[in-house]
Protein backbone atom coordinates (compact mmCIF):
# COMPACT_ATOMS: atom_id res chain seq x y z
CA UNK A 1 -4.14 -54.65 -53.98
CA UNK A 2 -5.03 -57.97 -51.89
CA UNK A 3 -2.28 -60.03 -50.74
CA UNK A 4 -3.34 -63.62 -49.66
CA UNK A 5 -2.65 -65.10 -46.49
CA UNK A 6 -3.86 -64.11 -42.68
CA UNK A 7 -3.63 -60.53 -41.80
CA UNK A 8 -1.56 -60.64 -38.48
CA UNK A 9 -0.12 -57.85 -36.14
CA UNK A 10 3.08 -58.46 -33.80
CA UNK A 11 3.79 -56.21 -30.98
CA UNK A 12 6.26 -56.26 -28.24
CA UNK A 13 7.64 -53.58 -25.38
CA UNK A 14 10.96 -55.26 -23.37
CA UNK A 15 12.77 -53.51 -20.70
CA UNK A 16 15.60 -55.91 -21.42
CA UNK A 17 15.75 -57.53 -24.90
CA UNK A 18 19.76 -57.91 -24.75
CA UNK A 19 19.52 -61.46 -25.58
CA UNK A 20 16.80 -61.67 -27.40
CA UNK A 21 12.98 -61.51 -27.49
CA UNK A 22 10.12 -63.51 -29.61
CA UNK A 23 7.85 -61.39 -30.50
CA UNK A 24 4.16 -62.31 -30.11
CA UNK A 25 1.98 -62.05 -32.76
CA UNK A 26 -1.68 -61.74 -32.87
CA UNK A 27 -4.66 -62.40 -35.79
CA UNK A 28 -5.99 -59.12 -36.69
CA UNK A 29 -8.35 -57.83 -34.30
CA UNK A 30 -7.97 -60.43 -31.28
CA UNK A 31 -5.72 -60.04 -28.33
CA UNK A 32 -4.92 -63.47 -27.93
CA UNK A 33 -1.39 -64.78 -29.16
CA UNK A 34 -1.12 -66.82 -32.19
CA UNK A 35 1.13 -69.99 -32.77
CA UNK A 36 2.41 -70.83 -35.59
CA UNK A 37 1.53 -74.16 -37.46
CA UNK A 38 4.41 -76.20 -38.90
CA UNK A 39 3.53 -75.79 -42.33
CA UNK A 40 2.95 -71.79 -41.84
CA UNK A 41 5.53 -69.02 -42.64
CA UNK A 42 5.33 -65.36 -41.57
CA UNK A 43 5.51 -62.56 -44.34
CA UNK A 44 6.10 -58.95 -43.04
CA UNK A 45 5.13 -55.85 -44.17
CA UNK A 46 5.08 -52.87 -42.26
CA UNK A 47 7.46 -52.80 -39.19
CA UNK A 48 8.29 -50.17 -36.90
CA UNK A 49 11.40 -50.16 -34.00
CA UNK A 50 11.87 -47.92 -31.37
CA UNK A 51 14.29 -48.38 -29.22
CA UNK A 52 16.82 -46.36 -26.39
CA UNK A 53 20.38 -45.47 -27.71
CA UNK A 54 22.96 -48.28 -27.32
CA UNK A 55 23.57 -50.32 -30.15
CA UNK A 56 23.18 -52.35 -32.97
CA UNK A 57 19.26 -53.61 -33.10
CA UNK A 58 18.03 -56.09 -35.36
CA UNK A 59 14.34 -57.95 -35.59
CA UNK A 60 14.39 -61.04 -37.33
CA UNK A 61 12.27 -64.11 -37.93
CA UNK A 62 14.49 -67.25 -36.50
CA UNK A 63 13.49 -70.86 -37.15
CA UNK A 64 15.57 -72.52 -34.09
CA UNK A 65 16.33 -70.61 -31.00
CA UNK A 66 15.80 -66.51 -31.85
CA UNK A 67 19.23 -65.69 -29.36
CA UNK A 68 21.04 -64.60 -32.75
CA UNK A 69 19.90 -64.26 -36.48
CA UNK A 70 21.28 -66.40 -39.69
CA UNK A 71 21.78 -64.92 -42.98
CA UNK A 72 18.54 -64.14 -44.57
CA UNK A 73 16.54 -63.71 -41.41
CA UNK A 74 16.72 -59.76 -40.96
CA UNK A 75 13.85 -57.69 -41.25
CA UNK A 76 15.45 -54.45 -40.22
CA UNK A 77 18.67 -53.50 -38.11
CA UNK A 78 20.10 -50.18 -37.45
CA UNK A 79 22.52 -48.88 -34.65
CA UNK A 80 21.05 -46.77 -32.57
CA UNK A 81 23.53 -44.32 -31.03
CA UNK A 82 21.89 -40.36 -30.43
CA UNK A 83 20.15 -39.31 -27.44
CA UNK A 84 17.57 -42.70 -27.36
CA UNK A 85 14.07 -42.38 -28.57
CA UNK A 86 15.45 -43.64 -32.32
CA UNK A 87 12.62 -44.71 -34.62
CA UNK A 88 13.18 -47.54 -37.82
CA UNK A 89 10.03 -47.91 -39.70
CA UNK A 90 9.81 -49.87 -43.28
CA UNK A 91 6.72 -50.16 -45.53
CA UNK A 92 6.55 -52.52 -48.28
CA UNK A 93 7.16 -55.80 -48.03
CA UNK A 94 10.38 -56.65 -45.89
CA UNK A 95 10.46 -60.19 -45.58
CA UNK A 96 9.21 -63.94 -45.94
CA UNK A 97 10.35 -66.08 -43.47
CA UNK A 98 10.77 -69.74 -44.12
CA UNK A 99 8.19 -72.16 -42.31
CA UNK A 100 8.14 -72.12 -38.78
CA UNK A 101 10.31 -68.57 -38.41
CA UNK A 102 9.17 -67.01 -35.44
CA UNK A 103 9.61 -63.42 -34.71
CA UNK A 104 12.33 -61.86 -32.23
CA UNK A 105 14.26 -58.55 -31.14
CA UNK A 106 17.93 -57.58 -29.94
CA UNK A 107 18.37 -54.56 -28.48
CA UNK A 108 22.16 -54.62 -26.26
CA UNK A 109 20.77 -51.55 -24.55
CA UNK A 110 17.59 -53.87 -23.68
CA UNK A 111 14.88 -51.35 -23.47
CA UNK A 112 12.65 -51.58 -27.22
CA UNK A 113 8.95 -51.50 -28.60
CA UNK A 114 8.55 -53.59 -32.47
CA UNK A 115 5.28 -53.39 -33.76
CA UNK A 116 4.67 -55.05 -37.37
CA UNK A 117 1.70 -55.94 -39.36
CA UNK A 118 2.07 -58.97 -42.44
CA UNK A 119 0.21 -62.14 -43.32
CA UNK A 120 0.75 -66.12 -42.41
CA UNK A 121 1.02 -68.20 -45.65
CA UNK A 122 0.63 -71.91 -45.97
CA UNK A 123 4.03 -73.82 -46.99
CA UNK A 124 6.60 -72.02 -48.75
CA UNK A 125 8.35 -75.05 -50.61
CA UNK A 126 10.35 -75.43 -47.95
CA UNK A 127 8.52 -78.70 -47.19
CA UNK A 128 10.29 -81.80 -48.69
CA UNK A 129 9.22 -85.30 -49.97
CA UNK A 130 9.33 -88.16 -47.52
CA UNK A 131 13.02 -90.16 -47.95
CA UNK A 132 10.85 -93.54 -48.53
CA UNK A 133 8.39 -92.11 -51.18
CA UNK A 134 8.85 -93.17 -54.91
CA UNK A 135 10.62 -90.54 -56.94
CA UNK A 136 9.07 -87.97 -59.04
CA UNK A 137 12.24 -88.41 -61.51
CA UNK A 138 11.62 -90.26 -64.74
CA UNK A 139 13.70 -93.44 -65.34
């Protein structure tokens, strides 16, 4: 099945991502790092976390300043407490992001690897009508 959008890859390794790491993410096949454009929203689907023992981790795609997550925003979050070395994957679609949602990791015991793959859509109808245009409501 083809999903529409940009194919896109994210991949970070931190030694200390205690509070809170963007992500970088990358158009399929280049190794340069890709911004986002203001009317462009991240969709995710296949994410993997590895990360030592120590915690409760959670990636998330964050709109303002990616140092904590708002409801909605989590992609995947476990508490990681055996002997380190703990592995979260997902496949499927995990989650849409709304427009400008930029990609970041907490780990409290800092040291963490997130590798995803997903797509960048155009606009999600997030965008809204200038105040001073005319209404689209009749009468």
């Amino acid at each position: 099945m083809s999903h529409p959008g940009e194919p896109i890859r994210g991949h970070v390794h931190s030694a200390d991502a205690s509070s809170g790491v963007e992500i970088p993410i990358f158009n399929q096949g280049s190794l340069v790092a890709r911004t986002l454009l203001a009317d462009e929203y991240i969709e995710i689907d296949q994410l993997e976390l590895i990360t030592v023992a120590g915690g409760d981790c959670v990636v998330f795609l964050d709109a303002d300043d990616g140092n904590d997550n708002d409801t909605g925003e989590v992609a995947t979050r476990g508490t990681f407490s055996a002997n380190g070395g703990i592995e979260k994957g997902h496949d499927a679609p995990i989650l849409v992001g709304v427009t400008g949602a930029k990609p970041h990791v907490i780990a409290p015991a800092g040291v963490v690897d997130v590798t995803f793959t997903g797509r960048i859509r155009k606009g999600n109808g997030t965008l809204h009508r200038p105040s001073w245009r005319e209404t689209q409501t009749p009468g």
